[in-house]
Every structure is written in C-alpha cells, then in structure tokens.
PDB file of N, CA and C in Angstrom:
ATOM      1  N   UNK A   1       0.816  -1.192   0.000  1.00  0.00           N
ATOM      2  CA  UNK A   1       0.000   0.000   0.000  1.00  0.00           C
ATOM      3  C   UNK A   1       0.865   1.264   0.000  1.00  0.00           C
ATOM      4  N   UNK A   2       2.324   1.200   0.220  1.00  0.00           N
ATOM      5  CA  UNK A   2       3.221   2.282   0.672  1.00  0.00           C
ATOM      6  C   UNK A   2       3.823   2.345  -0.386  1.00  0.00           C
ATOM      7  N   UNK A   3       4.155   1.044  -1.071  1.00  0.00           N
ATOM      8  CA  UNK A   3       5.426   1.475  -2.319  1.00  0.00           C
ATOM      9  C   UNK A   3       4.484   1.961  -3.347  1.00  0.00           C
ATOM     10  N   UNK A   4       3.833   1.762  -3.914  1.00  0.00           N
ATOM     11  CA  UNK A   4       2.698   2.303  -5.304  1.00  0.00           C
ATOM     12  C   UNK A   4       2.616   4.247  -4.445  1.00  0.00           C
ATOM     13  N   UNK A   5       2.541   4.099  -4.025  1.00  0.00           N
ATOM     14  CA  UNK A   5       2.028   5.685  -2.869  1.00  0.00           C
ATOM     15  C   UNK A   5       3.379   6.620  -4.005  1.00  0.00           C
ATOM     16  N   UNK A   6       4.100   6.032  -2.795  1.00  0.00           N
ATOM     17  CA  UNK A   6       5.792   6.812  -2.460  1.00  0.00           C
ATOM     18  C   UNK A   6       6.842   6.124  -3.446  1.00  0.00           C
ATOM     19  N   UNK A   7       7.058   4.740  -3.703  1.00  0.00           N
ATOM     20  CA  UNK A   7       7.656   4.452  -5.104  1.00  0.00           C
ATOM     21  C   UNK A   7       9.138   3.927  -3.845  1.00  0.00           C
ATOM     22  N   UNK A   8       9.651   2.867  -4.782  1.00  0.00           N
ATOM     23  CA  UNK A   8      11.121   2.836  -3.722  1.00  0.00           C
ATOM     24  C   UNK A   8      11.998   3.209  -3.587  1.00  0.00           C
ATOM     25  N   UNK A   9      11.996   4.591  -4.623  1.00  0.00           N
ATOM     26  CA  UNK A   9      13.033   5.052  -4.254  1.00  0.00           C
ATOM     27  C   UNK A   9      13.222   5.962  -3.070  1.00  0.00           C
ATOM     28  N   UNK A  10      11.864   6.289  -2.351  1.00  0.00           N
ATOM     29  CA  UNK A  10      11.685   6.847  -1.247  1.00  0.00           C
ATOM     30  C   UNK A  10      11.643   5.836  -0.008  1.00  0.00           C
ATOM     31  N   UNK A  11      11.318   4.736  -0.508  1.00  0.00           N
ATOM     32  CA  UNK A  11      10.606   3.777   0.401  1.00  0.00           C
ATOM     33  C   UNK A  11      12.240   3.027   0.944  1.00  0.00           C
ATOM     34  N   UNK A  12      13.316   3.227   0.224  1.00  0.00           N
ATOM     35  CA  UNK A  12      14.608   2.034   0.832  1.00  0.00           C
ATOM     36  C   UNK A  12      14.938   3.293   1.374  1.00  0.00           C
ATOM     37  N   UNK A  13      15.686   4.048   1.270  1.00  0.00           N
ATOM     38  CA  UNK A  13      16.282   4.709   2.316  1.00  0.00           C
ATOM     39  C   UNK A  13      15.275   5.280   3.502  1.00  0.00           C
ATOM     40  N   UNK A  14      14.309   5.764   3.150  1.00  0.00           N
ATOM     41  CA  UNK A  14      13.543   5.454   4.766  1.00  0.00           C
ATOM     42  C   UNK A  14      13.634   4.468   5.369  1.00  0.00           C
ATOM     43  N   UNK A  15      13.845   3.392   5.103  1.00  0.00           N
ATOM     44  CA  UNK A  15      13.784   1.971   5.576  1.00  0.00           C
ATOM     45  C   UNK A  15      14.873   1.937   6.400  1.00  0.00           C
ATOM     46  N   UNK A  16      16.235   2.083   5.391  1.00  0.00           N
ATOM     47  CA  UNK A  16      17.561   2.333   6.008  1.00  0.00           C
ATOM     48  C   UNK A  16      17.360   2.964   7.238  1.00  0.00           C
ATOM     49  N   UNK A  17      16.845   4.041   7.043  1.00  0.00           N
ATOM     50  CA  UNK A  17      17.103   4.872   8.457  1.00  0.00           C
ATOM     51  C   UNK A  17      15.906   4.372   9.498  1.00  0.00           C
ATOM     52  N   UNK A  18      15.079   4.219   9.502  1.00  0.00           N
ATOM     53  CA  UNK A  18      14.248   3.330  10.152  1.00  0.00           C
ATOM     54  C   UNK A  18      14.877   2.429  10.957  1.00  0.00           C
ATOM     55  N   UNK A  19      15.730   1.425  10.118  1.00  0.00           N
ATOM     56  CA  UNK A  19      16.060   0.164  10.545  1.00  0.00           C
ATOM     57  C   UNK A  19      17.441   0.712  11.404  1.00  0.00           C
ATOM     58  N   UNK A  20      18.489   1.674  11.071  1.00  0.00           N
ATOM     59  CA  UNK A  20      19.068   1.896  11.609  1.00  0.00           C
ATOM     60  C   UNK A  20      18.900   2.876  13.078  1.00  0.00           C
ATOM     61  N   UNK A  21      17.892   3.434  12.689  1.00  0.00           N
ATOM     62  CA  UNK A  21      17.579   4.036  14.194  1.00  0.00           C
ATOM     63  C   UNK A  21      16.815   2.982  15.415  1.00  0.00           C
ATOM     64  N   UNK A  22      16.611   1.554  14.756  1.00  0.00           N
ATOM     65  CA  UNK A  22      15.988   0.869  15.404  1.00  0.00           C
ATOM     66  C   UNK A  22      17.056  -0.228  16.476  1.00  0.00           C
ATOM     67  N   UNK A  23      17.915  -0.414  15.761  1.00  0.00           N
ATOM     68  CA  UNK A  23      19.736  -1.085  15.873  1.00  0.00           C
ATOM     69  C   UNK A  23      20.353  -0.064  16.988  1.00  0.00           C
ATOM     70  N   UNK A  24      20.279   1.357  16.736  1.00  0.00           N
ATOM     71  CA  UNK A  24      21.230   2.120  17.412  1.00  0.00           C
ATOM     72  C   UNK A  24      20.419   1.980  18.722  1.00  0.00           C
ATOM     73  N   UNK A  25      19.369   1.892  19.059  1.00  0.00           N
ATOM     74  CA  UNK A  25      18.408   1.673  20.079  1.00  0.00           C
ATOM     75  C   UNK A  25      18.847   0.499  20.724  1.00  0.00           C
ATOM     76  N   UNK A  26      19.085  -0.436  20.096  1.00  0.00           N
ATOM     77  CA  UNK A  26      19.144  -2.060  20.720  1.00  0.00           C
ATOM     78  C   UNK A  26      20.752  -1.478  21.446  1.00  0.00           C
ATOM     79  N   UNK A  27      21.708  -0.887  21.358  1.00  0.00           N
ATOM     80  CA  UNK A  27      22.826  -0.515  21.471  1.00  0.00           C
ATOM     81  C   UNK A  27      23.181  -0.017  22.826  1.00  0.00           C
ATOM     82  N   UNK A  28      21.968   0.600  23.267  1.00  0.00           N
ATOM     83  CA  UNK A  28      21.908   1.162  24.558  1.00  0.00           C
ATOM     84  C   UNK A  28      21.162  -0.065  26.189  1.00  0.00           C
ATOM     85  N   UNK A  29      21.163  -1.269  25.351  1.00  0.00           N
ATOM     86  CA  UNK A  29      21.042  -2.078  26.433  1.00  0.00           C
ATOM     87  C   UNK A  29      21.325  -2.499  27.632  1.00  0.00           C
ATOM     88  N   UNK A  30      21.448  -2.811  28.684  1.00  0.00           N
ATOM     89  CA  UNK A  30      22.055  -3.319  30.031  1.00  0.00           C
ATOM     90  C   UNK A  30      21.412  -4.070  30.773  1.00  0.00           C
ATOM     91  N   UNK A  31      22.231  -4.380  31.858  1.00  0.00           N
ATOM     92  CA  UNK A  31      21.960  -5.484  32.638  1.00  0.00           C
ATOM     93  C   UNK A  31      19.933  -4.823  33.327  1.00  0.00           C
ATOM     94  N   UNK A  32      19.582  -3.924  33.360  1.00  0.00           N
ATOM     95  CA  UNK A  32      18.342  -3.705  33.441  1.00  0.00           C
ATOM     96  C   UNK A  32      17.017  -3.106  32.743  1.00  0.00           C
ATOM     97  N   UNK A  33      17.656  -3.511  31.241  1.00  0.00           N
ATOM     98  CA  UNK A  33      16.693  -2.983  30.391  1.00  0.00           C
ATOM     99  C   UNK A  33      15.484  -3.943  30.793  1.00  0.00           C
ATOM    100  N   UNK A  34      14.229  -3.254  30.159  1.00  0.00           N
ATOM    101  CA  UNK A  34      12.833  -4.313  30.155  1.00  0.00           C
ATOM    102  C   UNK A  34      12.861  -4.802  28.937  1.00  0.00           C
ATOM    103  N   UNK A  35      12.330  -5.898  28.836  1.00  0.00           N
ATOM    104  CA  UNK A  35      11.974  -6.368  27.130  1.00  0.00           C
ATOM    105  C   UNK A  35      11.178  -5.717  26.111  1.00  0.00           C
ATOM    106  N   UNK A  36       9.845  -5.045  27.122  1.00  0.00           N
ATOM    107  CA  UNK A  36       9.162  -4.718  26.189  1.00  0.00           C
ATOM    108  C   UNK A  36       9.684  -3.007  25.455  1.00  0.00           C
ATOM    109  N   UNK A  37       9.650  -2.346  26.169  1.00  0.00           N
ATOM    110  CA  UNK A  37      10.061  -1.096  26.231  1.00  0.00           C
ATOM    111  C   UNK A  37      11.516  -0.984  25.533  1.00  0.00           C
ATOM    112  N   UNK A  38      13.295  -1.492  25.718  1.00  0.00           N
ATOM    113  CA  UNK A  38      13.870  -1.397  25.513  1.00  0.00           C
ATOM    114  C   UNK A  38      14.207  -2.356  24.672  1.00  0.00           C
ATOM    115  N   UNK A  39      13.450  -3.749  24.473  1.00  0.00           N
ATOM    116  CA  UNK A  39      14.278  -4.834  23.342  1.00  0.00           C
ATOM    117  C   UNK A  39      13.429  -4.926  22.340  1.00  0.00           C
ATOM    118  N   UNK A  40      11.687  -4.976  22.781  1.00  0.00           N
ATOM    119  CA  UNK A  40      10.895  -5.495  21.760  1.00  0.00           C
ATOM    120  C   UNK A  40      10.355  -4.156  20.125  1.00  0.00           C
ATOM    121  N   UNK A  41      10.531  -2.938  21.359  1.00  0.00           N
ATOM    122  CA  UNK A  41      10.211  -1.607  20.898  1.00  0.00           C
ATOM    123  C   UNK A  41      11.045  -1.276  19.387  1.00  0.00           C
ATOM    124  N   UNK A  42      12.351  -1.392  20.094  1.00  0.00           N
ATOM    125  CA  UNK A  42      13.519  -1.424  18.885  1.00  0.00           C
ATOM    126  C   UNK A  42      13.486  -2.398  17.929  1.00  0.00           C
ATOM    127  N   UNK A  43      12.931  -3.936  17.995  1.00  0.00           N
ATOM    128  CA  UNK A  43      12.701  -4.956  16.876  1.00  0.00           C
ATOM    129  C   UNK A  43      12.032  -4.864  16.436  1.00  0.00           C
ATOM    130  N   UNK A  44      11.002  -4.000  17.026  1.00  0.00           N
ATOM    131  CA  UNK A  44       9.913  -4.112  15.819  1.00  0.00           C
ATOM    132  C   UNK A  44      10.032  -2.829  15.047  1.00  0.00           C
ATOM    133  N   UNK A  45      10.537  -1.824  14.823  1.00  0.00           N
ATOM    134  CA  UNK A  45      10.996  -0.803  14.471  1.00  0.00           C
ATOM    135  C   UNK A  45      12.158  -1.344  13.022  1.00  0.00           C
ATOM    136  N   UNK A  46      13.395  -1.963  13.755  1.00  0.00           N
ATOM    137  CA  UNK A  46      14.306  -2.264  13.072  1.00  0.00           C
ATOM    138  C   UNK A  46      13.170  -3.484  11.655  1.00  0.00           C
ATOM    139  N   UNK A  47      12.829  -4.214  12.034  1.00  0.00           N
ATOM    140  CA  UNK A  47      12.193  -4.650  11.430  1.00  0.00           C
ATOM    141  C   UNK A  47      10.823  -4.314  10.460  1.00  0.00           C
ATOM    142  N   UNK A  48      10.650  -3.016  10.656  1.00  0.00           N
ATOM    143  CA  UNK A  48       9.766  -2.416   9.748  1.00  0.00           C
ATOM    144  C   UNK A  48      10.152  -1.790   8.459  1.00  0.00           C
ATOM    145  N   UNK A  49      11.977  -1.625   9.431  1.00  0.00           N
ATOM    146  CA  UNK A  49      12.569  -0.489   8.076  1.00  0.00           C
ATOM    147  C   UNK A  49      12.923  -1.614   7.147  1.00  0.00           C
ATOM    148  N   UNK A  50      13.662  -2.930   7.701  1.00  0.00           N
ATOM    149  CA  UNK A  50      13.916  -4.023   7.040  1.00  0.00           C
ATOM    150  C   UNK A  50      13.243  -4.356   5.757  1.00  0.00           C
ATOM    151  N   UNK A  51      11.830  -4.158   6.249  1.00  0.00           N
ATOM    152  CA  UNK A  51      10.181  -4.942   5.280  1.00  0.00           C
ATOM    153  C   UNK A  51      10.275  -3.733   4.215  1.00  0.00           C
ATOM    154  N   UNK A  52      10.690  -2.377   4.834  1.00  0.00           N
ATOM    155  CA  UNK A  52      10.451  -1.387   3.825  1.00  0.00           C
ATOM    156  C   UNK A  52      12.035  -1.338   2.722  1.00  0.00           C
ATOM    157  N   UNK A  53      13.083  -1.900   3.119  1.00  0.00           N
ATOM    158  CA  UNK A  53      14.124  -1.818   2.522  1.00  0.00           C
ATOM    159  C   UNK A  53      14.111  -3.366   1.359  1.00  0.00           C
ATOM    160  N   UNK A  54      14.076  -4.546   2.293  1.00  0.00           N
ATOM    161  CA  UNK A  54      14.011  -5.585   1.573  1.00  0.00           C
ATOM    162  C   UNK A  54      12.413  -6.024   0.294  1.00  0.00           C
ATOM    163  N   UNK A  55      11.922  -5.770   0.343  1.00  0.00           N
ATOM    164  CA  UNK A  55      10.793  -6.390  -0.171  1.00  0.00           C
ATOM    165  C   UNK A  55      10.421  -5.183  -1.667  1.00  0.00           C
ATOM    166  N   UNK A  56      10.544  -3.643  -1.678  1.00  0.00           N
ATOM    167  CA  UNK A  56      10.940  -2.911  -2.699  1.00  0.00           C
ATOM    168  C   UNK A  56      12.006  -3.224  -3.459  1.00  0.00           C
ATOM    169  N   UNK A  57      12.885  -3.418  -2.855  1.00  0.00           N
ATOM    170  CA  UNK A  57      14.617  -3.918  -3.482  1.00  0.00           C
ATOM    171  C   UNK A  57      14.457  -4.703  -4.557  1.00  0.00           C
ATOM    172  N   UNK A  58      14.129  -6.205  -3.865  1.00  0.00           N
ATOM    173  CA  UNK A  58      13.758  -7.452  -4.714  1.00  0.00           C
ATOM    174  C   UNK A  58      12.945  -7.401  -5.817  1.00  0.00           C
ATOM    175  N   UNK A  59      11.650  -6.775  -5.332  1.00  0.00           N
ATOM    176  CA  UNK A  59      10.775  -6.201  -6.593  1.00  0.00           C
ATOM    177  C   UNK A  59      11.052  -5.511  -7.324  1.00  0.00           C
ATOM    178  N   UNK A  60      11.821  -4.178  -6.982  1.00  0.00           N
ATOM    179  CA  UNK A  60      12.513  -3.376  -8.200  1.00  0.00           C
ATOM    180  C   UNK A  60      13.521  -4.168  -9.274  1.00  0.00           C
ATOM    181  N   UNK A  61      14.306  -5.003  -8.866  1.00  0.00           N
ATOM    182  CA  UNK A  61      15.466  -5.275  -8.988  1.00  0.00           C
ATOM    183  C   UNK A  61      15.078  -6.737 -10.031  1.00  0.00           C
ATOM    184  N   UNK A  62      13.788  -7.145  -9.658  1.00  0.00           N
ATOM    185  CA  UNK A  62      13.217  -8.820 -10.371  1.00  0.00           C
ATOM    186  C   UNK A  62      12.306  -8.174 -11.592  1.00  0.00           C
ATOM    187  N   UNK A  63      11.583  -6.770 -10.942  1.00  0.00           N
ATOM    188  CA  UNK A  63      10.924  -6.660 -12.198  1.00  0.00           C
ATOM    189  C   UNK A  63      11.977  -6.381 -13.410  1.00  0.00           C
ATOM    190  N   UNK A  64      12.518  -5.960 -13.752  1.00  0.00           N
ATOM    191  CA  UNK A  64      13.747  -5.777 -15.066  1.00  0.00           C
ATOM    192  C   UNK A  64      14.310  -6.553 -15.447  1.00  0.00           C
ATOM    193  N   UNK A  65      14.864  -7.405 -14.678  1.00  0.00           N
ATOM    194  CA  UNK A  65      15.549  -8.623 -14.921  1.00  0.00           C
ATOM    195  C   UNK A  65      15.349  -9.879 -14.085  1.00  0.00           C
ATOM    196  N   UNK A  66      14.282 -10.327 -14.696  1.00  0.00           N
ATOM    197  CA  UNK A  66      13.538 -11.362 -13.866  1.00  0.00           C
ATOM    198  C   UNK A  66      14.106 -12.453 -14.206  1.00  0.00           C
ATOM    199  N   UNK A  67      15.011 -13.065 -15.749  1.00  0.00           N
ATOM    200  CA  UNK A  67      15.610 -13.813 -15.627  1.00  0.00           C
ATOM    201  C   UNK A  67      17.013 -14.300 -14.662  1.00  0.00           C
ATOM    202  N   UNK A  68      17.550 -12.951 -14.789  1.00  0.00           N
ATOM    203  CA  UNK A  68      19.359 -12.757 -14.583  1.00  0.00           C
ATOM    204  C   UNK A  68      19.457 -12.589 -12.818  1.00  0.00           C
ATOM    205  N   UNK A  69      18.210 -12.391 -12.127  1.00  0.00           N
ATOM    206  CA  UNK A  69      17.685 -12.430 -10.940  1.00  0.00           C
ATOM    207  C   UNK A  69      17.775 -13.889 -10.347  1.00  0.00           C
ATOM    208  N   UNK A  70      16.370 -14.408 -10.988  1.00  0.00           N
ATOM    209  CA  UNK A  70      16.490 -16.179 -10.835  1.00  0.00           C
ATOM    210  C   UNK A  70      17.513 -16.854 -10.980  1.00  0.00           C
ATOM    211  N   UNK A  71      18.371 -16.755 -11.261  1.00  0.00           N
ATOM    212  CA  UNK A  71      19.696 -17.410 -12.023  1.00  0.00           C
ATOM    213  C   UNK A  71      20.610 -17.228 -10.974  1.00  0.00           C
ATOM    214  N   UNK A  72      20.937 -15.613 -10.603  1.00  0.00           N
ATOM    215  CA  UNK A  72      21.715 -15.481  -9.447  1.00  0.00           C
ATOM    216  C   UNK A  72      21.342 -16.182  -7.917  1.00  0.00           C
ATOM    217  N   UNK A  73      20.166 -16.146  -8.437  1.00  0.00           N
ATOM    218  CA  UNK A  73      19.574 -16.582  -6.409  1.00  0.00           C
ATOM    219  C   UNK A  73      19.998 -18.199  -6.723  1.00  0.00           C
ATOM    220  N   UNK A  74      19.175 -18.686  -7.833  1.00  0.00           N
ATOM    221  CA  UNK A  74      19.398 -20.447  -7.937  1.00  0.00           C
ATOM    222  C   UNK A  74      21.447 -20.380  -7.355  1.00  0.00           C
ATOM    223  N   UNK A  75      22.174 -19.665  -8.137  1.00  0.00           N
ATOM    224  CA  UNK A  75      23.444 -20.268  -8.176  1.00  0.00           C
ATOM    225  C   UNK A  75      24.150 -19.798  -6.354  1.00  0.00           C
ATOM    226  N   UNK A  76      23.332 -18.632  -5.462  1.00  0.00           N
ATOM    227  CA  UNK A  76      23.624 -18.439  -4.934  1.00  0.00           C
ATOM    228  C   UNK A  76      23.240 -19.491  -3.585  1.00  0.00           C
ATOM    229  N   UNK A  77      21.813 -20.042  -4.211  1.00  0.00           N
ATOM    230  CA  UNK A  77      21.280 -20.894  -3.004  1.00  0.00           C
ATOM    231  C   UNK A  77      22.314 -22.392  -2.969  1.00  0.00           C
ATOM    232  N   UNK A  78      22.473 -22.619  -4.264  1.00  0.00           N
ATOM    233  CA  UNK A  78      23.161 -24.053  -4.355  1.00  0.00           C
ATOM    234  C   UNK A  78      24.774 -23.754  -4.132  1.00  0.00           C
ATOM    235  N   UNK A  79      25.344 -22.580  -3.914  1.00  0.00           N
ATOM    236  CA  UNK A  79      26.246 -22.584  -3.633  1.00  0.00           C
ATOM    237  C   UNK A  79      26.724 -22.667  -1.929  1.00  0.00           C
ATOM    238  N   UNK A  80      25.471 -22.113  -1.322  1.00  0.00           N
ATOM    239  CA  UNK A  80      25.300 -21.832   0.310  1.00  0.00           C
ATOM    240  C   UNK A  80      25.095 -23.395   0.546  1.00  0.00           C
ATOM    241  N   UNK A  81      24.291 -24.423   0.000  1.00  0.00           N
ATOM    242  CA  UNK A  81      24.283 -25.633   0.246  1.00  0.00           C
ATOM    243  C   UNK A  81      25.268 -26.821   0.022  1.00  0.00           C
ATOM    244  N   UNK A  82      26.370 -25.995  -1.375  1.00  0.00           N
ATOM    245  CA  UNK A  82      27.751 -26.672  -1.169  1.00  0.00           C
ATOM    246  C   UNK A  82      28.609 -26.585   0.050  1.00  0.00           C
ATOM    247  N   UNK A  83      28.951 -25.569   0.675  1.00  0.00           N
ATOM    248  CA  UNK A  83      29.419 -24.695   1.718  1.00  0.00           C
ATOM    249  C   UNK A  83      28.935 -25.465   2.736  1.00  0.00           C
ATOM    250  N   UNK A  84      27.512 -25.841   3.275  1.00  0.00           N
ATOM    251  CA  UNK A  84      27.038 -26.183   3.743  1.00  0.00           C
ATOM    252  C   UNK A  84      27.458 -27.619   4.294  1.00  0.00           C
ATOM    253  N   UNK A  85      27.137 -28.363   3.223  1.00  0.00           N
ATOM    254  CA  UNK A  85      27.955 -29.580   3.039  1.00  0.00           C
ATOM    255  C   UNK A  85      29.412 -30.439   3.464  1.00  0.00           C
ATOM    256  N   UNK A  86      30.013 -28.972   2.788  1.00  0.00           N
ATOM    257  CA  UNK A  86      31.535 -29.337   2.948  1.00  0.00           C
ATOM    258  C   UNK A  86      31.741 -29.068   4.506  1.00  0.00           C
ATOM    259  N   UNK A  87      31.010 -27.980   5.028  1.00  0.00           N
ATOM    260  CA  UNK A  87      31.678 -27.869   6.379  1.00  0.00           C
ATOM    261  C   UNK A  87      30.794 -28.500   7.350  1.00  0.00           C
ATOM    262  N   UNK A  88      30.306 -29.343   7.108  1.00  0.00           N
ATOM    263  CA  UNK A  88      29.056 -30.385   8.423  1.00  0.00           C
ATOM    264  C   UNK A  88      29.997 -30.872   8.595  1.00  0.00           C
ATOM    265  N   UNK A  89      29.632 -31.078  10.169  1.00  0.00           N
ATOM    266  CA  UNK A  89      30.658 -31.965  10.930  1.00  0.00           C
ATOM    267  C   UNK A  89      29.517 -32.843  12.067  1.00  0.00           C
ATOM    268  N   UNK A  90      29.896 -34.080  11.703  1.00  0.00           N
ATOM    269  CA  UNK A  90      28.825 -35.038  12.542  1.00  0.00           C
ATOM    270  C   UNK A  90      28.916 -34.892  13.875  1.00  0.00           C
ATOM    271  N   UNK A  91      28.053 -35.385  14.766  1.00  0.00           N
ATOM    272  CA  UNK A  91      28.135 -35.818  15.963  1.00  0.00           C
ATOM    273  C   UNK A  91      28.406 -34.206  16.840  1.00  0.00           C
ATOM    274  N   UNK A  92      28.948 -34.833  17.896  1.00  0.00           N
ATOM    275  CA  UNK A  92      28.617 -33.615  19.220  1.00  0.00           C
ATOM    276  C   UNK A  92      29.896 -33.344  19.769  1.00  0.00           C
ATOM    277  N   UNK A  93      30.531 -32.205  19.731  1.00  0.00           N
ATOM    278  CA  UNK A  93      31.872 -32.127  19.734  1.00  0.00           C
ATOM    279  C   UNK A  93      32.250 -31.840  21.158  1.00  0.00           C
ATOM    280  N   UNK A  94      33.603 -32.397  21.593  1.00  0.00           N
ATOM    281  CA  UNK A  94      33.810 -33.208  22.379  1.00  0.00           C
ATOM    282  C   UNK A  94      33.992 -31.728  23.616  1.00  0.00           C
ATOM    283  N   UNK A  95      34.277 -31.914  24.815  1.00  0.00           N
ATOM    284  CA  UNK A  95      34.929 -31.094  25.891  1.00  0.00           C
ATOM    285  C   UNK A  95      36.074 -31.811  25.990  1.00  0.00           C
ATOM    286  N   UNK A  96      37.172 -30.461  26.962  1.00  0.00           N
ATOM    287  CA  UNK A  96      38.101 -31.041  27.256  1.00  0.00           C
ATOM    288  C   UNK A  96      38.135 -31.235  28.792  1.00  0.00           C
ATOM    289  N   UNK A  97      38.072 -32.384  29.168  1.00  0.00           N
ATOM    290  CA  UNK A  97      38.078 -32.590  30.486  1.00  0.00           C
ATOM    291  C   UNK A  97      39.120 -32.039  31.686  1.00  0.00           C
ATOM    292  N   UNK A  98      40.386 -31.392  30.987  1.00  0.00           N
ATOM    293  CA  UNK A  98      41.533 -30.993  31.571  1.00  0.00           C
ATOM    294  C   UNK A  98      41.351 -29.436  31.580  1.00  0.00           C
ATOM    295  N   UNK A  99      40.340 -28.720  30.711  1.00  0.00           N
ATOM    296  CA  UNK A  99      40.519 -27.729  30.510  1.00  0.00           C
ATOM    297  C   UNK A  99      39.689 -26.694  31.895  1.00  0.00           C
ATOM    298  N   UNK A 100      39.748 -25.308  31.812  1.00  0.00           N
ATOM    299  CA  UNK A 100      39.856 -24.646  32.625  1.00  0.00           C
ATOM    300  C   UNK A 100      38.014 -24.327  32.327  1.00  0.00           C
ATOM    301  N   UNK A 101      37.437 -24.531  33.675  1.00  0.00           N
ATOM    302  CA  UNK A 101      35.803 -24.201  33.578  1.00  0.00           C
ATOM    303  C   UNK A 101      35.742 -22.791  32.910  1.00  0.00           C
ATOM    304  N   UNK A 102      33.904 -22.687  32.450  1.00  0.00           N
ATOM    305  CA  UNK A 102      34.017 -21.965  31.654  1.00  0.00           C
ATOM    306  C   UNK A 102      32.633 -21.345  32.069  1.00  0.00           C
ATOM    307  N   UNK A 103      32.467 -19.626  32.150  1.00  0.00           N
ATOM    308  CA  UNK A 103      31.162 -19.380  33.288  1.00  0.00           C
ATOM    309  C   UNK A 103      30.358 -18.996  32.215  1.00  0.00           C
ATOM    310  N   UNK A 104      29.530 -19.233  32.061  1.00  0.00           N
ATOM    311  CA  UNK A 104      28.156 -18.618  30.807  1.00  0.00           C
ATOM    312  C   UNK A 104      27.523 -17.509  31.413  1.00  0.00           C
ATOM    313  N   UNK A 105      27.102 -16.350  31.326  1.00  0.00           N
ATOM    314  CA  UNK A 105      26.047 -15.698  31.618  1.00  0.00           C
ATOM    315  C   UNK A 105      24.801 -15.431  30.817  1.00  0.00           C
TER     316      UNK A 105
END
C-alpha cells in the first residue's frame, strides 16, 4: 500500500534509516533494560525499516531482470548448500576434560 504511494526510491532509504535508528536503540542495552520497552520496541521498528528496505529492493530489482535475478539466487542458493555440506561436521563435539571451567552468563 506504501510502495505504489511513495515508489522505492523513497521507500529504501527510509527503511535504512528506520532500521538503523531501530539497531542504534538495541545498542543502549544493560543489565536492566525491560523487554518490552527497551528490546521489543527497537525490533519491531528495526524490522519495519527491514520490510520497507528488503521487499521494494527485490521487486525493483526482479521486475527488469527477472531472468538474470532467478539465475543469481538459484546459483547463490546451491552454492550456500555446497558450503554447507563441505563444512558439516557429525556428531557432538567433544569437551576437554583438563581444561579450565568456563562461566556462561
């Protein structure tokens, strides 16, 4: 309803800045932020500019070259699944029983 309005070339860099004012937010976190107010506020923000940056992009970018588009994603997906492949490593990798504990927070 927004891109036909405003068109994308208005619609990605609002997005940009959207999404980046939504990031610089997550930035200011600490040991007593709330979720809703300080974590959820900023994701859904960052994530609006995202929807407004990604989803114009693709469409601009597929309508013109809808072949040379498909082609790149196919070679890019089967290439992420070579990658993929080559670096699986089975099973559950080991601890070292000698080694020095390790504190998670």
């Amino acid at each position: 309803m927004l891109i036909p309005r405003i068109g994308p070339k208005a619609a990605v860099p609002l997005g940009m800045g959207t999404s980046v004012a939504g990031m610089v937010r997550l930035t200011t976190l600490d040991l007593h932020s709330s979720y809703t107010t300080d974590i959820m506020l900023p994701l859904l923000v960052a994530g609006l500019g995202l929807g407004l940056v990604i989803a114009p992009g693709l469409a601009q970018s597929s309508r013109k070259a809808y072949s040379t588009a498909y082609c790149w994603s196919a070679a890019f997906f089967t290439a992420g699944l070579i990658i993929t492949a080559v670096l699986y490593r089975r099973g559950v990798p080991t601890t070292d029983t000698d080694g020095a504990p390790v504190v998670h927070m």
